[in-house]
N, C-alpha and C. Protein backbone atom coordinates (compact mmCIF):
# COMPACT_ATOMS: atom_id res chain seq x y z
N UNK A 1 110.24 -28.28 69.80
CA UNK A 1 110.33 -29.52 70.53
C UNK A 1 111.67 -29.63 71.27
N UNK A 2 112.48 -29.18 70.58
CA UNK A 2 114.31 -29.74 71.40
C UNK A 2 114.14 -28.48 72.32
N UNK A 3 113.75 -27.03 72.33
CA UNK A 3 113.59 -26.24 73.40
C UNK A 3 112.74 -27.05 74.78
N UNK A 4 111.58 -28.01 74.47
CA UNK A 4 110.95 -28.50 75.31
C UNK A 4 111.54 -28.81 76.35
N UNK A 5 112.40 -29.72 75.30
CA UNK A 5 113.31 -31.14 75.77
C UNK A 5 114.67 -30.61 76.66
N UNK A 6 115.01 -29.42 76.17
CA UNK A 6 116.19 -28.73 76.66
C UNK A 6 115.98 -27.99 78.21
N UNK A 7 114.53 -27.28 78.06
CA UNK A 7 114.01 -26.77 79.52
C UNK A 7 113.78 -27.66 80.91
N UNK A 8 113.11 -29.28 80.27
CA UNK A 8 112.88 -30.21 80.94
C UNK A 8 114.33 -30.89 81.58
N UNK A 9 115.31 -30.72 80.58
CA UNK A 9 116.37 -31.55 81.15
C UNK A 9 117.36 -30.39 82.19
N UNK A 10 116.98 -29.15 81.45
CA UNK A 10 117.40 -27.81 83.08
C UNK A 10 116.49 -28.03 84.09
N UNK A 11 115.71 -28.13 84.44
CA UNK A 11 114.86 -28.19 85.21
C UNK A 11 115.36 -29.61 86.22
N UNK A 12 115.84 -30.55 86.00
CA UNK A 12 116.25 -31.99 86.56
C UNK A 12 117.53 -31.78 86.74
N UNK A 13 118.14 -30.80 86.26
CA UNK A 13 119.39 -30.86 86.74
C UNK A 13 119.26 -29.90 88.18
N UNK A 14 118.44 -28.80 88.02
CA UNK A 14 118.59 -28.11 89.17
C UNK A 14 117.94 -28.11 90.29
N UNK A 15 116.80 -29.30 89.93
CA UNK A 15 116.23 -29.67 91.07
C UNK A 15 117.47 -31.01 92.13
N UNK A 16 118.36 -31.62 90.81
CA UNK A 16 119.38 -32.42 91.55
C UNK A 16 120.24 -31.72 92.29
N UNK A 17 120.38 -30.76 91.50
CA UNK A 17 121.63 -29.42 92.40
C UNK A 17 120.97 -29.26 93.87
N UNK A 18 119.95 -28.56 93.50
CA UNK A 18 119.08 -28.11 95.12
C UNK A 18 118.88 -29.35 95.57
N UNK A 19 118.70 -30.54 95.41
CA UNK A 19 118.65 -31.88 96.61
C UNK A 19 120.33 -31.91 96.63
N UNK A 20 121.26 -31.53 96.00
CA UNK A 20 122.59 -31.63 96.71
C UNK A 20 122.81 -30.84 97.35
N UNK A 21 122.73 -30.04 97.22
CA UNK A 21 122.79 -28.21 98.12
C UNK A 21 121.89 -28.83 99.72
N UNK A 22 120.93 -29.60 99.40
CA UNK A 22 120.16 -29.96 100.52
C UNK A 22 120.90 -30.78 101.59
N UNK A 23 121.33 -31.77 100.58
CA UNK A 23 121.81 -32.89 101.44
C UNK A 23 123.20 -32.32 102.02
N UNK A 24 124.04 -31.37 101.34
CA UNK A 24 125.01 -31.19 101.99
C UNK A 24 125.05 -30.14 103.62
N UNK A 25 123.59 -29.52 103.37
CA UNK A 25 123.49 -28.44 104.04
C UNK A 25 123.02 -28.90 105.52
N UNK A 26 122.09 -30.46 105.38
CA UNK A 26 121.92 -31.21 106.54
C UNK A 26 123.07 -31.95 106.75
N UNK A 27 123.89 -32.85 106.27
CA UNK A 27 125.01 -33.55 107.02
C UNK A 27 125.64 -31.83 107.61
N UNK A 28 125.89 -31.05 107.26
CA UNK A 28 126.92 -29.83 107.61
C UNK A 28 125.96 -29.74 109.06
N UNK A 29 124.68 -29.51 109.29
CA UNK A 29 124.10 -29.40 109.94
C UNK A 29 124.43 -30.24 111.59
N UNK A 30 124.42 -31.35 110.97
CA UNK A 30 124.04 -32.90 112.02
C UNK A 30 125.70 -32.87 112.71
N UNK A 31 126.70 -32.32 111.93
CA UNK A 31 127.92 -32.66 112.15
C UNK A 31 128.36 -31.40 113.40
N UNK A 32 127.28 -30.04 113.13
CA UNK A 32 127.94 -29.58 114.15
C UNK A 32 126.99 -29.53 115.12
N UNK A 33 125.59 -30.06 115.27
CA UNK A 33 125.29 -30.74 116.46
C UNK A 33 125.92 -31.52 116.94
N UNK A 34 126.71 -32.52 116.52
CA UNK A 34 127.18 -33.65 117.20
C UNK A 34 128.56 -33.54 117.81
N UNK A 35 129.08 -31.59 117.43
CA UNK A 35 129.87 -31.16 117.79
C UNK A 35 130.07 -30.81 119.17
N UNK A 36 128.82 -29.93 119.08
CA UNK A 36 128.29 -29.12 120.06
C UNK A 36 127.88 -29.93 121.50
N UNK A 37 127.09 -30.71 121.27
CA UNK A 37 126.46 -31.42 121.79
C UNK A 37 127.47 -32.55 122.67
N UNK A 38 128.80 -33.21 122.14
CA UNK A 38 129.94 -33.57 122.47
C UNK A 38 130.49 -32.57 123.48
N UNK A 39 130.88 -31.24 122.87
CA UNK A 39 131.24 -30.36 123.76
C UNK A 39 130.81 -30.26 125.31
N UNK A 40 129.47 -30.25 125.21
CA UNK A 40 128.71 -30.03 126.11
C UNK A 40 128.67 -30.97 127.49
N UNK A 41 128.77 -32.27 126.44
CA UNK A 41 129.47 -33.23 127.75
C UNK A 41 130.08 -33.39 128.61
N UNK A 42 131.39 -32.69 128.10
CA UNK A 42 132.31 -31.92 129.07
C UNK A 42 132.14 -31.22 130.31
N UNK A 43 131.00 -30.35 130.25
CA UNK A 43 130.55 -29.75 131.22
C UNK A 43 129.44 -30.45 132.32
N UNK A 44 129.22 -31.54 132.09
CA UNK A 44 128.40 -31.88 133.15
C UNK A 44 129.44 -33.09 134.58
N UNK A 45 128.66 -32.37 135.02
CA UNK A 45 128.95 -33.23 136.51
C UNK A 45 128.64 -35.15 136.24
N UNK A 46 129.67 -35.51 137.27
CA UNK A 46 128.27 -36.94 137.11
C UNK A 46 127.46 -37.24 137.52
N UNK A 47 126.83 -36.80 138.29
CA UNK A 47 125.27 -36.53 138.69
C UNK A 47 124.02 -36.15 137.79
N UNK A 48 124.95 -35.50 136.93
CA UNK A 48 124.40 -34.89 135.41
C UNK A 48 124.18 -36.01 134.33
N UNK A 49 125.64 -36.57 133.90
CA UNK A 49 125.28 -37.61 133.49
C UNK A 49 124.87 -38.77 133.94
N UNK A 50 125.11 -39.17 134.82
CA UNK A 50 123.91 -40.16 135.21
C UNK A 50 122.61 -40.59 134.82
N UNK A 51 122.32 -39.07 135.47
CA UNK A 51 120.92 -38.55 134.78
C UNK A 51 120.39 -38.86 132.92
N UNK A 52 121.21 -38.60 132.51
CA UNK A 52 121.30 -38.51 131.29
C UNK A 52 121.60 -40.54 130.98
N UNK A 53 122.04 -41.34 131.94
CA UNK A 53 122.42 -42.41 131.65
C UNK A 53 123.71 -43.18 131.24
N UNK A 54 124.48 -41.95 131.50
CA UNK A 54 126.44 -42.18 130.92
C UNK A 54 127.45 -41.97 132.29
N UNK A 55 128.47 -42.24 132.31
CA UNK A 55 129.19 -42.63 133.51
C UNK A 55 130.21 -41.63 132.59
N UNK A 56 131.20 -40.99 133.42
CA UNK A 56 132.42 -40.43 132.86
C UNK A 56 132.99 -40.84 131.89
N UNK A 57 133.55 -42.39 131.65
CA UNK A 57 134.14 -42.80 130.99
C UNK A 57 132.79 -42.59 129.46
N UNK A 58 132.18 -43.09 129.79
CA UNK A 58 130.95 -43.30 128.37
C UNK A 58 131.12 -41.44 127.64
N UNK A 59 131.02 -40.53 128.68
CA UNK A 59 130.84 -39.12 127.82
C UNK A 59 132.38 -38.71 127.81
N UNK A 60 133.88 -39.27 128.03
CA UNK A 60 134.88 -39.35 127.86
C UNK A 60 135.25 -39.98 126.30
N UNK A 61 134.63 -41.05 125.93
CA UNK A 61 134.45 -42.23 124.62
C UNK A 61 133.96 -41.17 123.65
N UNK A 62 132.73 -40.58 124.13
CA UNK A 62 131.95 -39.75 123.13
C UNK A 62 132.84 -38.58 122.58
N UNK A 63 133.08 -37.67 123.75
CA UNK A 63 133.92 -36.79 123.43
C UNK A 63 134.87 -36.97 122.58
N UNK A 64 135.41 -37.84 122.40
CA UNK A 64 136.80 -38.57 121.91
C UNK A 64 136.25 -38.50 120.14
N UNK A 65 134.94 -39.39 119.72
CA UNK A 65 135.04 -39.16 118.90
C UNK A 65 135.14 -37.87 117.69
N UNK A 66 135.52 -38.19 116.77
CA UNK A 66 135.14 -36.95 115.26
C UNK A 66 133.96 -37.00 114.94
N UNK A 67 133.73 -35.47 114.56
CA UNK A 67 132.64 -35.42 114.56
C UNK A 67 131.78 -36.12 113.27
N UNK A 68 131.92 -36.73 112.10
CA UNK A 68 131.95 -36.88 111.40
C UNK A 68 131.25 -39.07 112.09
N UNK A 69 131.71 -39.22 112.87
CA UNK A 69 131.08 -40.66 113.01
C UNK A 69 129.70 -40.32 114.17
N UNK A 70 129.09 -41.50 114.03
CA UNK A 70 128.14 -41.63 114.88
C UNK A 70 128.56 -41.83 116.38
């Protein structure tokens, strides 16, 4: 019985591990899209952004931020 009890409570720990392993592996993820994707701003014309709906100053703001905020 305490082997039961002992397998069941490994089992919940490492399924918590792998949803942390998860969750860290998507924020790591999202953070360097929002890297990249910032970067990228840089390179457009404003004709480009426009397009896109942002004026210099707006993908200037963006750029600015860390990557780490929205």
């Amino acid at each position: 019985m305490a082997t039961l009890l002992h397998s069941a409570e490994a089992g919940r720990s490492t399924s918590t591990f792998s949803h942390i392993v998860e969750m860290a592996s998507n924020l790591l993820g999202l953070w360097r899209q929002r890297v990249v994707t910032r970067r990228e701003l840089g390179y457009l014309d404003d004709r480009m952004l426009q397009d896109i709906g942002f004026n210099r100053l707006d993908a200037e703001r963006e750029m600015s931020k860390p990557f780490w905020r929205e």
